[in-house]
N, C-alpha and C. Protein backbone atom coordinates (compact mmCIF):
# COMPACT_ATOMS: atom_id res chain seq x y z
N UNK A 1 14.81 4.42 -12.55
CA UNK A 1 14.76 5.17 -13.78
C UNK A 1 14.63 6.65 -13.43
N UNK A 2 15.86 7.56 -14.05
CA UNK A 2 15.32 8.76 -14.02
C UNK A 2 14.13 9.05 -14.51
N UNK A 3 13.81 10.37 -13.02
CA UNK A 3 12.23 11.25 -13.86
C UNK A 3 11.32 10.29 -13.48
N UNK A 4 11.53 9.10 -13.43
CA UNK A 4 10.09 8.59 -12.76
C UNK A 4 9.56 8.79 -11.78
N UNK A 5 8.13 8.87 -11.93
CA UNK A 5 7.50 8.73 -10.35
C UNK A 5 6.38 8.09 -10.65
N UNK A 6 6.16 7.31 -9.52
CA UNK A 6 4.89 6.32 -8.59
C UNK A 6 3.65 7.17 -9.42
N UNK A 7 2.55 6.68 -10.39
CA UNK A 7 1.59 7.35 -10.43
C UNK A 7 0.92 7.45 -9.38
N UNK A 8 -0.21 8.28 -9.30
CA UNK A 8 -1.43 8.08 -7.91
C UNK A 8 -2.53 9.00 -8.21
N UNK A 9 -3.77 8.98 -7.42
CA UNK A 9 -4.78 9.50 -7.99
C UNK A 9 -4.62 10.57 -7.74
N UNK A 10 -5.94 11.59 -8.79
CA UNK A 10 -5.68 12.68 -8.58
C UNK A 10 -6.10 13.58 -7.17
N UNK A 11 -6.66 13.21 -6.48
CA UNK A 11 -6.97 13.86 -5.14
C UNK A 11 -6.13 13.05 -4.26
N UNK A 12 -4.91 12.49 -4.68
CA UNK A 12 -3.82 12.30 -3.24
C UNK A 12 -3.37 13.83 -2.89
N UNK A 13 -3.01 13.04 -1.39
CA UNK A 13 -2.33 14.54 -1.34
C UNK A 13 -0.70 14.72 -1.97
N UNK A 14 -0.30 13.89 -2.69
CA UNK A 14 1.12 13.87 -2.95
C UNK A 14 1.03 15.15 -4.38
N UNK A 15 -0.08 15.70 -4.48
CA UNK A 15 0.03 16.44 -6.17
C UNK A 15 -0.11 17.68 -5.15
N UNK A 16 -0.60 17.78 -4.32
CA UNK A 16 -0.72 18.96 -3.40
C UNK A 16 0.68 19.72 -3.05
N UNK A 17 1.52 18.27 -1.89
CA UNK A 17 2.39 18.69 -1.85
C UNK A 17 3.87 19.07 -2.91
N UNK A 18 3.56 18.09 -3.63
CA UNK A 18 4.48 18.78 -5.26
C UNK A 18 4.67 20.23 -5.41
N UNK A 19 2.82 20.65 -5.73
CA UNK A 19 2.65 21.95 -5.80
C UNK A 19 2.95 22.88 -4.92
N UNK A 20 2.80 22.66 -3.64
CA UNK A 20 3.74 23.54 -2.75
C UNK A 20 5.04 23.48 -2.45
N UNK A 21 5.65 22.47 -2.89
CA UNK A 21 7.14 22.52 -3.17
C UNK A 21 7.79 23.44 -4.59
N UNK A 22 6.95 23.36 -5.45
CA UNK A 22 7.15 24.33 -6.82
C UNK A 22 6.88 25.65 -5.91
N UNK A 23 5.44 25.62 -5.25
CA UNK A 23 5.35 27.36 -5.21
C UNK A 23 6.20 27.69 -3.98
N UNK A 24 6.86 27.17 -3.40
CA UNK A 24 8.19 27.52 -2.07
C UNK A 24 9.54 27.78 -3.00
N UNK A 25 9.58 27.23 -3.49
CA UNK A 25 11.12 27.79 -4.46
C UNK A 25 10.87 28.62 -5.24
N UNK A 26 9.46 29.06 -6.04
CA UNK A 26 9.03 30.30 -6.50
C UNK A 26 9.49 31.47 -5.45
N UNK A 27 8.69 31.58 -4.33
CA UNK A 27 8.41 32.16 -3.45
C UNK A 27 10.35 32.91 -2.91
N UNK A 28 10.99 31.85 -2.63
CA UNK A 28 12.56 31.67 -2.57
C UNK A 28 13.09 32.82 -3.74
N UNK A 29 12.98 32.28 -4.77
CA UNK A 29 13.30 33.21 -5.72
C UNK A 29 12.70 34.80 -6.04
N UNK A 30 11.16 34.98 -6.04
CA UNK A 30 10.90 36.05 -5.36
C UNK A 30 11.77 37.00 -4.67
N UNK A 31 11.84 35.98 -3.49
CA UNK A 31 12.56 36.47 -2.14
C UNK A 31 14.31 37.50 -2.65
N UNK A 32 14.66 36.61 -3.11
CA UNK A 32 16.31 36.70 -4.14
C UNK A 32 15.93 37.96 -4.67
N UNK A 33 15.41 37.52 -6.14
CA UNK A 33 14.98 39.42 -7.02
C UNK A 33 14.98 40.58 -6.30
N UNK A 34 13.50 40.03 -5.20
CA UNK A 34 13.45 41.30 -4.22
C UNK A 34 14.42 41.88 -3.93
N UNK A 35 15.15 41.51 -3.14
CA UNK A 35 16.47 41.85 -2.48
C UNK A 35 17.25 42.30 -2.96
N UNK A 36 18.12 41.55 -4.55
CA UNK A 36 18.52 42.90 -5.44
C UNK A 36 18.02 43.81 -5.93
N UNK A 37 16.36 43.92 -6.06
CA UNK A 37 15.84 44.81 -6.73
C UNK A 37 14.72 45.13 -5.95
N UNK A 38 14.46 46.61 -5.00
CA UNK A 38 13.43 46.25 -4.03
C UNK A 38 12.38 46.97 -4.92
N UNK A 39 11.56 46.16 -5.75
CA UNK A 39 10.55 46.79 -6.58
C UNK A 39 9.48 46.54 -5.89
N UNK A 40 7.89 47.15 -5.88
CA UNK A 40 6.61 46.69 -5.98
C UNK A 40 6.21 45.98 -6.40
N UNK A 41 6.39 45.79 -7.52
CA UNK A 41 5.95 44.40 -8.29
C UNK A 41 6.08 42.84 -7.85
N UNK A 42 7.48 43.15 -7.74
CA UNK A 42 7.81 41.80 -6.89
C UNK A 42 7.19 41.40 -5.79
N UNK A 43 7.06 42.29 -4.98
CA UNK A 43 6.39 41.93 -3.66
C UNK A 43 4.81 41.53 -3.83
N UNK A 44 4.23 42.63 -4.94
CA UNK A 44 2.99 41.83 -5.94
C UNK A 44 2.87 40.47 -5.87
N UNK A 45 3.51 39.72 -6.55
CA UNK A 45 4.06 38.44 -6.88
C UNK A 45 4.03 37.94 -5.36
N UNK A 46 5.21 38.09 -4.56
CA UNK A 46 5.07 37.28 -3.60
C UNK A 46 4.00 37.60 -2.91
N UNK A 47 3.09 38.11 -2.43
CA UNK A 47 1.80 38.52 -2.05
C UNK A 47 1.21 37.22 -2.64
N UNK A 48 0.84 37.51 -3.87
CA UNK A 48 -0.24 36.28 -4.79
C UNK A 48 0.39 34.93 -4.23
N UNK A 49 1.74 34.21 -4.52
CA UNK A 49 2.20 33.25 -4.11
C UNK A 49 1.72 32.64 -2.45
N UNK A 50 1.91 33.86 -1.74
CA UNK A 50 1.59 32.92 -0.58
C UNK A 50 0.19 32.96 -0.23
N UNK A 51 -1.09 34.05 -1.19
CA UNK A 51 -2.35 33.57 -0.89
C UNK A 51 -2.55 32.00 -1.56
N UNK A 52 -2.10 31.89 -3.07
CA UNK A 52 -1.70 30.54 -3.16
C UNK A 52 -1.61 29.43 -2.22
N UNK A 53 0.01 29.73 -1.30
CA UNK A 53 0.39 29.04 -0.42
C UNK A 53 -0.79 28.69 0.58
N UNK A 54 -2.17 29.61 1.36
CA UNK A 54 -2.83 29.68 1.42
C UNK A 54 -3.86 28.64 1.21
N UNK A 55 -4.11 28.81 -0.08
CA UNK A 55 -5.45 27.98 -0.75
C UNK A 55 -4.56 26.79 -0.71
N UNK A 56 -3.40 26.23 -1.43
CA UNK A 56 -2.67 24.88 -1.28
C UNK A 56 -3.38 24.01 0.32
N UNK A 57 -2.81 25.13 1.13
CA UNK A 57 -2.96 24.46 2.57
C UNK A 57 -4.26 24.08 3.08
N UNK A 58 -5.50 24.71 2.53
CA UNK A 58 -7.08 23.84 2.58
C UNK A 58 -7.25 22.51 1.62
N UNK A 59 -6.54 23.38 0.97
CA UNK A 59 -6.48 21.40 -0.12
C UNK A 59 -5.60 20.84 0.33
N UNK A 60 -4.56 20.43 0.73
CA UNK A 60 -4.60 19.52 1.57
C UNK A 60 -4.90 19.03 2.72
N UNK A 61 -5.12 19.91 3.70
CA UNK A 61 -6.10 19.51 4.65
C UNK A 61 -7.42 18.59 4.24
N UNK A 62 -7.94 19.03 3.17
CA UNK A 62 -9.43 18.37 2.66
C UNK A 62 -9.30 17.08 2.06
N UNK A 63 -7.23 17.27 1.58
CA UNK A 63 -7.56 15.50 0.55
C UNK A 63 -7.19 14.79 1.72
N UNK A 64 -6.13 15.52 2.89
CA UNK A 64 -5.69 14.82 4.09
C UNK A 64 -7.51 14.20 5.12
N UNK A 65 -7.99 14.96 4.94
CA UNK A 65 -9.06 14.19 5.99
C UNK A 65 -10.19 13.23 4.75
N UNK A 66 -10.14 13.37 3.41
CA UNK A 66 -10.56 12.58 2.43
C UNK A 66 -9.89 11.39 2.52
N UNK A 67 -8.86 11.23 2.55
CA UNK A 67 -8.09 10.39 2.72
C UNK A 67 -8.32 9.20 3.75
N UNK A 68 -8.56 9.72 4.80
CA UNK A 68 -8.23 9.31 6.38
C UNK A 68 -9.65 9.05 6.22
N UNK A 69 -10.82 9.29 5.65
CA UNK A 69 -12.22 8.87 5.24
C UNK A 69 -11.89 7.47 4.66
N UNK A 70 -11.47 7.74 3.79
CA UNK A 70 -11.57 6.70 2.98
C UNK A 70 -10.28 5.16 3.46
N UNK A 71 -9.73 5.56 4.45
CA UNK A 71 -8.79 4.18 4.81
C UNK A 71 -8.58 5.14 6.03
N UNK A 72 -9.38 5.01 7.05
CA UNK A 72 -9.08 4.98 8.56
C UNK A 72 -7.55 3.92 9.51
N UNK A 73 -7.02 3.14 8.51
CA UNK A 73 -6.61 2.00 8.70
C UNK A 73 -4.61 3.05 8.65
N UNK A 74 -5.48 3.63 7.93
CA UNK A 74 -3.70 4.27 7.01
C UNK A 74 -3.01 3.69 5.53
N UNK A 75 -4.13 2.87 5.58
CA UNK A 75 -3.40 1.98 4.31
C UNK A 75 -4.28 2.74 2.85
């Protein structure tokens, strides 16, 4: 079925990586604007995005070793 996806809880890491897949094609596009338009602002923007990118990457590290807590097994 289109558009579906697998529910899962909310501290998997699969909502993590979602979110850093949204904020990488943000970031992409950023990148684009910039380039036709070399404003400040923009670079504003991508600045914030990759402290984002940033904070993303402790959360998953934290649900990744939550995880590995909670089923050492992998399962």
């Amino acid at each position: 079925m289109p558009g579906y996806s697998l529910s899962s809880r909310e501290d998997d890491p699969v909502h993590t990586v979602r979110t850093i897949g949204r904020l990488a094609q943000m970031i992409l596009e950023l990148r684009d604007e910039y380039v036709r338009e070399l404003r400040p602002d923009t670079l504003d923007q991508i600045e914030r995005r990759l402290d984002e990118m940033v904070s993303l990457h402790v959360e998953l590290r934290e649900r990744r070793e939550r995880q590995l807590q909670e089923h050492p097994d992998g399962g």
